[in-house]
C-alpha atoms as a PDB file:
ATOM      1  CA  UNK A   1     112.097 118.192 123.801  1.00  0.00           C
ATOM      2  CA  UNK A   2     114.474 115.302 122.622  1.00  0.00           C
ATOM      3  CA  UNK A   3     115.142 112.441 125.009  1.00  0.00           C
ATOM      4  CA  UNK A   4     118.403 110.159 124.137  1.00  0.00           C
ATOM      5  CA  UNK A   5     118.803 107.278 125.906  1.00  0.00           C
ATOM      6  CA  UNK A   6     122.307 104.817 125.209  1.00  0.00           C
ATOM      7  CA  UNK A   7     122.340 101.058 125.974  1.00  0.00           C
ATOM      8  CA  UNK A   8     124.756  98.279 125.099  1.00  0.00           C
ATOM      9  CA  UNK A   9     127.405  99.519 127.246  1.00  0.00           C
ATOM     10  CA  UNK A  10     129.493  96.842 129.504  1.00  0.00           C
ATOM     11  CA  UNK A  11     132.455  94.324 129.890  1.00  0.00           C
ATOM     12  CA  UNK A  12     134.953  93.287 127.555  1.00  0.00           C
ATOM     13  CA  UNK A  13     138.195  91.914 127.106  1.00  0.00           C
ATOM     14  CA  UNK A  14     140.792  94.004 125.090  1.00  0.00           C
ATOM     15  CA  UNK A  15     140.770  92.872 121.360  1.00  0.00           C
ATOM     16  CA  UNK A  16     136.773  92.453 122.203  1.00  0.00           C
ATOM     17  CA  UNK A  17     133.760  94.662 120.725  1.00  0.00           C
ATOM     18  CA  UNK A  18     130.852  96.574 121.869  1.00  0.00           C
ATOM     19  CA  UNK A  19     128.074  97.763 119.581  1.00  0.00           C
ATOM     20  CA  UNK A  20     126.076 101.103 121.185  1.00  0.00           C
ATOM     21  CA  UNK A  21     122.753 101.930 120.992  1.00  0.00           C
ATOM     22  CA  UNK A  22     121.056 105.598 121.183  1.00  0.00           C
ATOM     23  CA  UNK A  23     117.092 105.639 120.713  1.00  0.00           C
ATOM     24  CA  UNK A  24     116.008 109.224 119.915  1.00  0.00           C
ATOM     25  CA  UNK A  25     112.152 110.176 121.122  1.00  0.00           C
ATOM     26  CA  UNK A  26     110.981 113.246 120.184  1.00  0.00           C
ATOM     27  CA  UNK A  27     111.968 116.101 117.556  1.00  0.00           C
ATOM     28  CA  UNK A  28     112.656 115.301 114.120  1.00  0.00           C
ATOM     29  CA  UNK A  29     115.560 112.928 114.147  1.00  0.00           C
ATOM     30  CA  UNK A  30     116.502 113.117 110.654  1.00  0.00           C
ATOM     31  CA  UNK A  31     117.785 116.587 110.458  1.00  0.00           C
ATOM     32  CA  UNK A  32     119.797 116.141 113.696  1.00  0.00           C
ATOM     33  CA  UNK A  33     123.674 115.810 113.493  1.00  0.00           C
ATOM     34  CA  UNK A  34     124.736 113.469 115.951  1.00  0.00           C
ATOM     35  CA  UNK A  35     127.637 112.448 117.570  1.00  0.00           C
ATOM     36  CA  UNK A  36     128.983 110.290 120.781  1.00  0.00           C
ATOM     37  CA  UNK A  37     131.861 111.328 123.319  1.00  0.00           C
ATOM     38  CA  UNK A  38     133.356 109.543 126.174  1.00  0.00           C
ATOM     39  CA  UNK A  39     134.660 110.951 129.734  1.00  0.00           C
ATOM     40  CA  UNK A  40     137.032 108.338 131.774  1.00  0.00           C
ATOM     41  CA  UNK A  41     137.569 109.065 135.259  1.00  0.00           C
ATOM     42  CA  UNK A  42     139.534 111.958 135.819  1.00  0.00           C
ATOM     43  CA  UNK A  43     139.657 113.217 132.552  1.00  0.00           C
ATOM     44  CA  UNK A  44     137.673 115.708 130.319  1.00  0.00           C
ATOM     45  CA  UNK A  45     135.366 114.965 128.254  1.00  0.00           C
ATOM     46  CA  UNK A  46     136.383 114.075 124.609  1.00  0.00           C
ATOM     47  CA  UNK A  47     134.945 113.424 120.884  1.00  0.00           C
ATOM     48  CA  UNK A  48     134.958 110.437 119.515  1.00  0.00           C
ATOM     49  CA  UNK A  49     132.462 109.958 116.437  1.00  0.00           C
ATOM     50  CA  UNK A  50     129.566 112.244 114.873  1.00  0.00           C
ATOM     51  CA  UNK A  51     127.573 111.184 111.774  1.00  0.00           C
ATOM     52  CA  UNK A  52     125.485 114.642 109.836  1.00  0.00           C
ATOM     53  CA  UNK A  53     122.336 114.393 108.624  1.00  0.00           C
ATOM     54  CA  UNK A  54     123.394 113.268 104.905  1.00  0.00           C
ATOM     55  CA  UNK A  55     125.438 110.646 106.511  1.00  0.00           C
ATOM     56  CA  UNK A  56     129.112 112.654 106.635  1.00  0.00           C
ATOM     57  CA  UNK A  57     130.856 111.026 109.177  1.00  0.00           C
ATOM     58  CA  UNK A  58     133.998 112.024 111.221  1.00  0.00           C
ATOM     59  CA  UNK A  59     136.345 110.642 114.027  1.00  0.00           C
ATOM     60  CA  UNK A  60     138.915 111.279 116.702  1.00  0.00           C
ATOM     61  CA  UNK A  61     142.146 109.821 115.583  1.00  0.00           C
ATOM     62  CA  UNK A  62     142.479 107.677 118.420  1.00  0.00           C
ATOM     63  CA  UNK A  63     139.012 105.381 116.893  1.00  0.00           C
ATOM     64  CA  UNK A  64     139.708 105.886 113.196  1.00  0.00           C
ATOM     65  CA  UNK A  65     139.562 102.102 111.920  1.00  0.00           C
ATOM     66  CA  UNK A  66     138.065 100.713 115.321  1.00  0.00           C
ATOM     67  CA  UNK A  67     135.161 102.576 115.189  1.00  0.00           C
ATOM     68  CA  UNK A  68     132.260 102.915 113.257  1.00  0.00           C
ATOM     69  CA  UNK A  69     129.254 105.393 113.749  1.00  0.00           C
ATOM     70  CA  UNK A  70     125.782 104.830 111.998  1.00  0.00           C
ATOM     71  CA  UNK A  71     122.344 105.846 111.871  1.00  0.00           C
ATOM     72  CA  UNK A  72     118.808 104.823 111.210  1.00  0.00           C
ATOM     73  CA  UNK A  73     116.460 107.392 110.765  1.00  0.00           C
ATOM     74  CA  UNK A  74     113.632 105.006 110.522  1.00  0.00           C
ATOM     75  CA  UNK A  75     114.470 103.545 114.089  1.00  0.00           C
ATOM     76  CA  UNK A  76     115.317 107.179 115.530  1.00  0.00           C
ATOM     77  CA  UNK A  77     118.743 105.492 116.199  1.00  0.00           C
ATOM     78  CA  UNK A  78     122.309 106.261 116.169  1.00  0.00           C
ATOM     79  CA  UNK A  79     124.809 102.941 117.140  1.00  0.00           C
ATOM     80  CA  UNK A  80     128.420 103.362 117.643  1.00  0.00           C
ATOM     81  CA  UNK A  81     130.342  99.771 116.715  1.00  0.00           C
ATOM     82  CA  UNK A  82     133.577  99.355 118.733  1.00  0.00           C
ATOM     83  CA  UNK A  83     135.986  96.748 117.627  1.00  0.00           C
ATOM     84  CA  UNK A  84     139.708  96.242 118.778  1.00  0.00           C
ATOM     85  CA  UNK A  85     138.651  97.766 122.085  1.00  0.00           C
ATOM     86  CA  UNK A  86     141.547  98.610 124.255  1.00  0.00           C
ATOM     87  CA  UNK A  87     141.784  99.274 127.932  1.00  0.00           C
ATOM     88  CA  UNK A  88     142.046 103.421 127.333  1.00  0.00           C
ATOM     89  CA  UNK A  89     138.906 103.210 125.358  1.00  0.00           C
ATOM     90  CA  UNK A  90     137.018 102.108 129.613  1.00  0.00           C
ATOM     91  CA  UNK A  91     135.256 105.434 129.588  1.00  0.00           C
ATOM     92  CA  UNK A  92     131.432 106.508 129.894  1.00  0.00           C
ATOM     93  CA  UNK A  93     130.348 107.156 126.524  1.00  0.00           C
ATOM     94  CA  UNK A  94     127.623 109.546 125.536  1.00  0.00           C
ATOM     95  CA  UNK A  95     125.387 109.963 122.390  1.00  0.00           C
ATOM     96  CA  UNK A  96     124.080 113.614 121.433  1.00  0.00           C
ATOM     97  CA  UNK A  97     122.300 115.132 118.878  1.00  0.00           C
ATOM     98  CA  UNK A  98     121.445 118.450 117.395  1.00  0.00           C
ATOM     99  CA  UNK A  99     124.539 119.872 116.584  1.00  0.00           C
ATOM    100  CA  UNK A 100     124.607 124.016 116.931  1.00  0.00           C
ATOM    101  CA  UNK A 101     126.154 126.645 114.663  1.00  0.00           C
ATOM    102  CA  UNK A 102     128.839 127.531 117.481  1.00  0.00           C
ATOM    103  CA  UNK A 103     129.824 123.225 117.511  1.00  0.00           C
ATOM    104  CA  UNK A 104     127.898 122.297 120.516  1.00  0.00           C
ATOM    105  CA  UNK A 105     125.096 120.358 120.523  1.00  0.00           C
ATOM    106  CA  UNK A 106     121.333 120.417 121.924  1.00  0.00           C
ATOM    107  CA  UNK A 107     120.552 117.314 123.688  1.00  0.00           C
ATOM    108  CA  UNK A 108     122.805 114.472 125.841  1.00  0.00           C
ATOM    109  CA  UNK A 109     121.576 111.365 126.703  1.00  0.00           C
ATOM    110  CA  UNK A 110     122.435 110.018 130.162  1.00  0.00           C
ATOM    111  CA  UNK A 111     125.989 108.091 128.861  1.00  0.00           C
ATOM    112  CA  UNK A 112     126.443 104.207 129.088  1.00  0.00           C
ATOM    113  CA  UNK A 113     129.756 102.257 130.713  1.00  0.00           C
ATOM    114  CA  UNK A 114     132.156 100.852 129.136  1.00  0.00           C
ATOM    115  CA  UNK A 115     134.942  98.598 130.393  1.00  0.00           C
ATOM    116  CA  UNK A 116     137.629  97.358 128.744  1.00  0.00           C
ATOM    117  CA  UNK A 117     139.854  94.943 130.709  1.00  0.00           C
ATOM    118  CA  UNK A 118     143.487  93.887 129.923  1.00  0.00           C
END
């Protein structure tokens, strides 16, 4: 069983930047695709980044150039810099990993808030 767990969500002022952490226990890390989504209130949930296990990275149009996904396979970690942060980006934002045939993946961590004030 694979336990994700985000921190390094909080507070900032639009223009500002948040980096986000997701330490991976368990499983074999290093063969995982990952990714990270977001859910504001009232909406769905949404993509935003997802990194493969060679280190392919993708990203919703509305982060391309703000946003930056990463990985360390040595720390079991996947980090998600935010930069230019605007107030649509305030939204709970999730890390997962394992990434199934059919596009939807194994294991969710528990999410981590972040706020972006105007």
């Amino acid at each position: 069983q694979v336990q994700l767990v985000e921190s390094g969500g909080g507070l900032v002022q639009a223009g500002g930047s948040l980096r986000l952490s997701c330490a991976a226990s368990g499983g074999t890390f290093s063969t995982y695709a990952l990714g990270w989504f977001r859910q504001a209130p009232g909406k769905e949930r949404e993509f935003v980044a997802a990194i493969s296990s060679r280190g392919w990275r993708n990203y919703a149009d509305s982060v391309t150039d703000r946003f930056t996904i990463s990985r360390d396979n040595a720390k079991n970690t996947v980090y998600l810099q935010m930069n230019s942060l605007k107030p649509e980006d305030t939204a709970v934002y999730y890390c997962a990993a394992d990434r199934l045939v059919d596009g939807r993946y194994a294991y969710w961590g528990q999410g981590t808030q972040a706020t972006v004030s105007s």
